[in-house]
N, C-alpha and C. Protein backbone atom coordinates (compact mmCIF):
# COMPACT_ATOMS: atom_id res chain seq x y z
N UNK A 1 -10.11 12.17 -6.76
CA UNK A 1 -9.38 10.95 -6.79
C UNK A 1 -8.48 10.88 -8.01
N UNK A 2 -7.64 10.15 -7.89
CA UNK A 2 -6.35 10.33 -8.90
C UNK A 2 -7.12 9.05 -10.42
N UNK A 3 -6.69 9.81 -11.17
CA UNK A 3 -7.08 8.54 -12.52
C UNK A 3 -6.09 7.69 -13.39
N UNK A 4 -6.05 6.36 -12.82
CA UNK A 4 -4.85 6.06 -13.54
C UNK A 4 -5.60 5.62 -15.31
N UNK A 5 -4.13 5.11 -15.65
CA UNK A 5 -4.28 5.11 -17.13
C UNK A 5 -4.97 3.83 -17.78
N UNK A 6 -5.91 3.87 -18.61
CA UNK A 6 -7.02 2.31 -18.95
C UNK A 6 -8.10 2.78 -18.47
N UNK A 7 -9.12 2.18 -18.71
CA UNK A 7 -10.52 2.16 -18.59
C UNK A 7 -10.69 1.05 -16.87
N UNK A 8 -9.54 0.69 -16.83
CA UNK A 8 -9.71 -0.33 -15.56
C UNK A 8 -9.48 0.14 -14.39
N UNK A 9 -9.84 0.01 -13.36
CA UNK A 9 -9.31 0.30 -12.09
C UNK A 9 -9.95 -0.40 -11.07
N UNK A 10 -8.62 -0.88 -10.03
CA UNK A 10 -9.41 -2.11 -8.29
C UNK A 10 -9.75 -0.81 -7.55
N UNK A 11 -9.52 0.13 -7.62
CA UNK A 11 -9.46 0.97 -6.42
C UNK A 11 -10.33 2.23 -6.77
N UNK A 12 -10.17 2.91 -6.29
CA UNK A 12 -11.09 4.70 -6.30
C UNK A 12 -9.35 5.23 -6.41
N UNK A 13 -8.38 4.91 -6.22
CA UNK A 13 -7.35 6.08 -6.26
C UNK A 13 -6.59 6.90 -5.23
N UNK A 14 -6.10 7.50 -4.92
CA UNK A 14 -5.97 8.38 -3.81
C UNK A 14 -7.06 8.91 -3.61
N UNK A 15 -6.40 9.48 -2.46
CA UNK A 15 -7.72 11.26 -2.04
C UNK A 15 -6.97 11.86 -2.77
N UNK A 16 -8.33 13.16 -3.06
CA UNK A 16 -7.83 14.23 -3.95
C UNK A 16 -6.59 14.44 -3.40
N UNK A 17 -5.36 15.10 -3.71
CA UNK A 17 -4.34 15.93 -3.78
C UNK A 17 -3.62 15.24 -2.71
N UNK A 18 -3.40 13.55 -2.96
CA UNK A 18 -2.93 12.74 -1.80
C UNK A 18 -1.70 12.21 -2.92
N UNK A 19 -1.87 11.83 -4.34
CA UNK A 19 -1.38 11.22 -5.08
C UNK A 19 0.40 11.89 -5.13
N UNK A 20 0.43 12.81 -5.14
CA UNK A 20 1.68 13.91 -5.20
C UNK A 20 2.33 13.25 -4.14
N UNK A 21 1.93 13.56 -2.66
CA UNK A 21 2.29 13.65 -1.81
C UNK A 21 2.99 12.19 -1.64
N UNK A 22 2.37 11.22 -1.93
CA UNK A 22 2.60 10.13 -1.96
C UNK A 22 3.45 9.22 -3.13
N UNK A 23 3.83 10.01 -4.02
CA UNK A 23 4.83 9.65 -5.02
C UNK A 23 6.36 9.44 -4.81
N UNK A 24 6.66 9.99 -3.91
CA UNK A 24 7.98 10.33 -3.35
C UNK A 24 8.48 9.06 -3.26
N UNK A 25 7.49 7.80 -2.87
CA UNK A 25 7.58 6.78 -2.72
C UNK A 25 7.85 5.71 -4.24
N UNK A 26 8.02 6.19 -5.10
CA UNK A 26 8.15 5.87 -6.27
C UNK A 26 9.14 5.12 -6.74
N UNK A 27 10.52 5.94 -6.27
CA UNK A 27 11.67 5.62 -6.51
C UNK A 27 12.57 4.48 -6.29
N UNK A 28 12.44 3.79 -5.01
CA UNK A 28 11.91 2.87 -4.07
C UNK A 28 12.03 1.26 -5.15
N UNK A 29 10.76 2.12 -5.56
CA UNK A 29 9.67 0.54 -6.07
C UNK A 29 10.37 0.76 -7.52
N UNK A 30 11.05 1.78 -8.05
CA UNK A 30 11.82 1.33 -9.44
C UNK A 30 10.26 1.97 -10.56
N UNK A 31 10.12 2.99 -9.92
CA UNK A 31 8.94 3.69 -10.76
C UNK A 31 8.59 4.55 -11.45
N UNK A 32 8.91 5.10 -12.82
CA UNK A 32 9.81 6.41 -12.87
C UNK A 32 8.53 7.96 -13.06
N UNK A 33 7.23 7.23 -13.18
CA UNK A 33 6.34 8.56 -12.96
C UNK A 33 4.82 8.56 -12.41
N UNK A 34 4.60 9.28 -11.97
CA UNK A 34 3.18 9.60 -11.19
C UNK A 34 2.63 8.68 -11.84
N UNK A 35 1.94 8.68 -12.92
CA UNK A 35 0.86 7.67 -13.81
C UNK A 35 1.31 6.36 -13.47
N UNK A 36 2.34 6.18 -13.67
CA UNK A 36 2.94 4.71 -13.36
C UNK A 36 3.06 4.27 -11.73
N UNK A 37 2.97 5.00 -11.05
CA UNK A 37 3.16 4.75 -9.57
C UNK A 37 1.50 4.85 -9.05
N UNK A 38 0.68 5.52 -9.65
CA UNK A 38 -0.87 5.14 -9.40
C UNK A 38 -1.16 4.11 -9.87
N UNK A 39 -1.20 3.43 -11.24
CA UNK A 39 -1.29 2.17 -11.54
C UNK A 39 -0.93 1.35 -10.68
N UNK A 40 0.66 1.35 -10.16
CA UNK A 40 1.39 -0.18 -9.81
C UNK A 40 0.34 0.07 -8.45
N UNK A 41 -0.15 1.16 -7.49
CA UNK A 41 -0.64 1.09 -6.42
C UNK A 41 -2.04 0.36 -6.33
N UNK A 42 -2.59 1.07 -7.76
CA UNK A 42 -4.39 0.17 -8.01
C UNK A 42 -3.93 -1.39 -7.90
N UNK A 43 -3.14 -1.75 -9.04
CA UNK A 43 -2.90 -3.06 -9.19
C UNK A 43 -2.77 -3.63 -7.75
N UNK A 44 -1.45 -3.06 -7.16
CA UNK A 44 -1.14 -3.89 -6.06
C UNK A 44 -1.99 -3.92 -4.76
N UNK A 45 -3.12 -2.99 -4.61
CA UNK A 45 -3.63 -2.77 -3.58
C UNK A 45 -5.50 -3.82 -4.00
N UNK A 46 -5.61 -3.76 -5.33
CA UNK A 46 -7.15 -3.75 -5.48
C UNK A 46 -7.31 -5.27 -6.57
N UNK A 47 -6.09 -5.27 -7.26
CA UNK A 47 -6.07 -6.47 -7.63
C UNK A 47 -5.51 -7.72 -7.21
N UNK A 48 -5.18 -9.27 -8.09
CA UNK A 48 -5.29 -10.16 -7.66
C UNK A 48 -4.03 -10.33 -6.85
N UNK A 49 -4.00 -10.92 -5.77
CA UNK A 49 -3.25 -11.04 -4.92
C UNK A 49 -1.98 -11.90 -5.12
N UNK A 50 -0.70 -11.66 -5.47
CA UNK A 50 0.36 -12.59 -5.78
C UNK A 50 0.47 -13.86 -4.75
N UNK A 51 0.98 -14.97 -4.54
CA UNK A 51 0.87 -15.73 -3.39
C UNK A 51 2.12 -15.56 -2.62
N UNK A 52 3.01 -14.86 -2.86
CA UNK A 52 4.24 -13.77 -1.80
C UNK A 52 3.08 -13.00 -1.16
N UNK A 53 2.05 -12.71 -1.29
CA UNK A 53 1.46 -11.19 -0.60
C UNK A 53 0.68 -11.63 0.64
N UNK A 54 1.05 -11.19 1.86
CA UNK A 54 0.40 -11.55 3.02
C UNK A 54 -1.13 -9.90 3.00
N UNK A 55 -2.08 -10.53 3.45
CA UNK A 55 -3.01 -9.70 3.36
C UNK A 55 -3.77 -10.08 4.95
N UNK A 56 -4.17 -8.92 4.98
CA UNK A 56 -5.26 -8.68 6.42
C UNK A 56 -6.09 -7.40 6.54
N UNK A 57 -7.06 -7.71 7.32
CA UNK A 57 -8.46 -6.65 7.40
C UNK A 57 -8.23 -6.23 8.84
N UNK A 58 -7.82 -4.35 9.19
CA UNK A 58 -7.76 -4.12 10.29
C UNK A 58 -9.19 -4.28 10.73
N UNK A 59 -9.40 -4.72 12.35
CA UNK A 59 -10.50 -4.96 12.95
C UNK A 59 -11.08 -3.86 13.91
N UNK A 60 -10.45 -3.00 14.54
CA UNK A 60 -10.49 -1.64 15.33
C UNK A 60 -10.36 -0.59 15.35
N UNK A 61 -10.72 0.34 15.82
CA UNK A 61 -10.50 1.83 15.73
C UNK A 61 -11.05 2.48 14.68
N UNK A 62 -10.26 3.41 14.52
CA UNK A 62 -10.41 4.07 13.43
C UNK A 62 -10.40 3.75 12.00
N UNK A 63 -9.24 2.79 11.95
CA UNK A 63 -8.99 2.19 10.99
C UNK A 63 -9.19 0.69 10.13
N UNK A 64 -10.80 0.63 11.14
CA UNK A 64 -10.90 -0.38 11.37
C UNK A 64 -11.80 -0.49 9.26
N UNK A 65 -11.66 -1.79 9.08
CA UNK A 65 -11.90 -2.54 7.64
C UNK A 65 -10.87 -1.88 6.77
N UNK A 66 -9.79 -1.27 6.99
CA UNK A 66 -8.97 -1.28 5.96
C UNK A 66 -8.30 -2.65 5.63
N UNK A 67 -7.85 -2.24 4.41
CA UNK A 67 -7.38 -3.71 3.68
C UNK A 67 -5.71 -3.84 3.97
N UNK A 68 -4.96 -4.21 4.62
CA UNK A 68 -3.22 -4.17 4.38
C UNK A 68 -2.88 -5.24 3.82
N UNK A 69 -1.87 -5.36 2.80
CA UNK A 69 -1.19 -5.79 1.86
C UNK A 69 0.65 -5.68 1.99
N UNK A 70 1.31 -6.82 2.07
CA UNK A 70 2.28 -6.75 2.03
C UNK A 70 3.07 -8.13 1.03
N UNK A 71 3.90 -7.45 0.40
CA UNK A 71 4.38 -8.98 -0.52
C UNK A 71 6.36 -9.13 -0.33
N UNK A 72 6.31 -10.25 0.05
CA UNK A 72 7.94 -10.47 1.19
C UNK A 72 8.39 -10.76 -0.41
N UNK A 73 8.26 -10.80 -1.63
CA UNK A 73 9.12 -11.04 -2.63
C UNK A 73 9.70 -9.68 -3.04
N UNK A 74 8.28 -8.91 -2.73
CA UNK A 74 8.94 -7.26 -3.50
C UNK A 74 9.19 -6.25 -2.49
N UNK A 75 8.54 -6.64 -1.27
CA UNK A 75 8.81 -5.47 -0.59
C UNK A 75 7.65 -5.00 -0.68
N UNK A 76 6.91 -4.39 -1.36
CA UNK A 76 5.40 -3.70 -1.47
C UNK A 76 4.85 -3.69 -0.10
N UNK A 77 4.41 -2.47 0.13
CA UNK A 77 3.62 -2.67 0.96
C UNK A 77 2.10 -1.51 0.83
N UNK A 78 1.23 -1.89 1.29
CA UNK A 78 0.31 -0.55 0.81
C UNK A 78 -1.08 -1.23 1.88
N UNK A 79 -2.09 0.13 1.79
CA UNK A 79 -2.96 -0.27 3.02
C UNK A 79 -4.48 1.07 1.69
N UNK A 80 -5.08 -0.13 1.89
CA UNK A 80 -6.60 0.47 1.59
C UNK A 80 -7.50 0.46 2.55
N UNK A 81 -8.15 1.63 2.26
CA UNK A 81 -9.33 2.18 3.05
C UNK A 81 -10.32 1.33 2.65
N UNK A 82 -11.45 1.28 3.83
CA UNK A 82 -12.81 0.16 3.53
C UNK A 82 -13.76 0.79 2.52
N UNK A 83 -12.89 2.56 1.97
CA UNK A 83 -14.57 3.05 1.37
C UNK A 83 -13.51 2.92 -0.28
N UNK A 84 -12.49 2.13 -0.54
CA UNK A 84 -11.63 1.81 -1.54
C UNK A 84 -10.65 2.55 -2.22
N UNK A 85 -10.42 3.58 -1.23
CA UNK A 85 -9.27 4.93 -1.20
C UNK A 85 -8.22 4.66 -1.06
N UNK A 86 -7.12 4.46 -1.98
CA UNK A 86 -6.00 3.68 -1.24
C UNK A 86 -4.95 4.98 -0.04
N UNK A 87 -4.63 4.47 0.78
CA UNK A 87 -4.76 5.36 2.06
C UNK A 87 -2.63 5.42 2.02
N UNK A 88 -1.95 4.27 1.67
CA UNK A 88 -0.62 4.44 1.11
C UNK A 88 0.20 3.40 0.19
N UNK A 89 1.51 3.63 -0.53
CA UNK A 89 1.83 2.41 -0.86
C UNK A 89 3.25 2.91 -1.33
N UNK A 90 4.33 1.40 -0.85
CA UNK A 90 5.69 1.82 -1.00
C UNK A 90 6.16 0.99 -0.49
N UNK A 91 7.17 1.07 -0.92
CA UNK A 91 8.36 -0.76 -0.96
C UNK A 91 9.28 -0.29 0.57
N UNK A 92 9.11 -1.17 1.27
CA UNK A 92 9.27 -1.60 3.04
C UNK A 92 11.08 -0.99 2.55
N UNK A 93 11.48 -0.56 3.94
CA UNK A 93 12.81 -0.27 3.89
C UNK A 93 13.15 0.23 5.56
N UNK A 94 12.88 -0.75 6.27
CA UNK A 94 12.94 -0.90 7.90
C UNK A 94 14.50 -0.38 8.09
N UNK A 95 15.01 -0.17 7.55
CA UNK A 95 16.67 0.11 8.18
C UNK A 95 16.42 0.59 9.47
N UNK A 96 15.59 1.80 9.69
CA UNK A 96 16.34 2.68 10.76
C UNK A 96 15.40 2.43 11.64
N UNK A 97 14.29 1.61 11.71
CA UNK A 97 13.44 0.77 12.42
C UNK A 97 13.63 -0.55 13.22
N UNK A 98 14.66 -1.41 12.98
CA UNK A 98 15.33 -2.39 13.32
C UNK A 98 14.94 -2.93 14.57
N UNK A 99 14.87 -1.76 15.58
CA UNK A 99 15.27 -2.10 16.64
C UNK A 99 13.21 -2.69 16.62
N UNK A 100 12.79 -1.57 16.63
CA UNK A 100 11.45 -1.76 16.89
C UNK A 100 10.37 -3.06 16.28
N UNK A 101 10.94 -2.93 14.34
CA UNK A 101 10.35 -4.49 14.05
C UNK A 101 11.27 -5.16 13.69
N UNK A 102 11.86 -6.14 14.22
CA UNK A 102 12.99 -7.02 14.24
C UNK A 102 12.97 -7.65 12.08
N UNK A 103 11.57 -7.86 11.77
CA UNK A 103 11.30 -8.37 10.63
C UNK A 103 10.49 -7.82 10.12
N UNK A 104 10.71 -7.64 8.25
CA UNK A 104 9.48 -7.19 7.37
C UNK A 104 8.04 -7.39 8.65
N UNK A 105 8.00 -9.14 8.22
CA UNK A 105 6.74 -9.30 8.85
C UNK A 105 6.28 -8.97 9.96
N UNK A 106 7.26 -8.24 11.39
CA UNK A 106 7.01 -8.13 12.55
C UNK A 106 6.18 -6.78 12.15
N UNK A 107 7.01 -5.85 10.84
CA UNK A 107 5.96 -4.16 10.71
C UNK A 107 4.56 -5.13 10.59
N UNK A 108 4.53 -6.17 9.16
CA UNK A 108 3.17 -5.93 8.60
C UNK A 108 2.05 -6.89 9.52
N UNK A 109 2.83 -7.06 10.24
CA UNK A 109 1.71 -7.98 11.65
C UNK A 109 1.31 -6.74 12.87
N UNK A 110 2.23 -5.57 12.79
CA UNK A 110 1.68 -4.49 13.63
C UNK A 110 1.01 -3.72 12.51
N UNK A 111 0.94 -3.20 11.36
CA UNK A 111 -0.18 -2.58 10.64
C UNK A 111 -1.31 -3.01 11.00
N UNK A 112 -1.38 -4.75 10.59
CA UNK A 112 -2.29 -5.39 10.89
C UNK A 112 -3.65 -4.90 12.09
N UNK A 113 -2.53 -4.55 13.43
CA UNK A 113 -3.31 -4.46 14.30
C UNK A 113 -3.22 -3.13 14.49
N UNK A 114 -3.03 -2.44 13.93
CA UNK A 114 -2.91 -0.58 14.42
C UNK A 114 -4.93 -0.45 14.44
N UNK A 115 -4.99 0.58 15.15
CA UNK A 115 -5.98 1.33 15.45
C UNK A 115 -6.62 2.69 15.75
């Protein structure tokens, strides 16, 4: 699991050798390095919830008790696992999606229900 920086942490981190992969997403959110893009993800995924941030507990499947997180001020969006793995995270950018979720909220109401 990835270790961010402080003695603090909401989350467990990525999966091993998930953190890389998932940085790409960095740039985005105005983030300029790995350490700093694991932090903003603990924070935003495991800590206190801004009142912009719509939150929900998937109920089915596979994916069922993950945590999704989305905040309509920043864009953020990110989804934790029920065993506290954060599973992704990265600032919404629907352009080429349009057709499919008309709105931010139309994606984070289908995360919601993915399975």
């Amino acid at each position: 699991m990835s270790a961010g920086p402080g003695p603090t942490r909401f989350t467990l981190g990525f999966a091993p050798g998930e953190l890389a992969n998932h940085y790409q997403h960095a740039a985005l959110l105005g983030i300029a390095t790995i350490e700093e893009y694991d932090a903003a993800a603990d924070r935003f995924l495991g800590g206190p919830r801004a009142r912009t941030t719509r939150e929900c507990t998937r109920r089915l499947g596979r994916y069922a008790g993950d945590l999704v997180r989305w905040d309509s001020a920043t864009g953020e969006f990110g989804v934790l696992r029920r065993d506290r793995i954060i599973r992704t995270y990265y600032k919404l950018d629907l352009t080429l999606y349009r057709r499919r979720y008309p709105t931010d909220l139309d994606y984070f109401n289908a995360q919601c229900r993915k399975t």
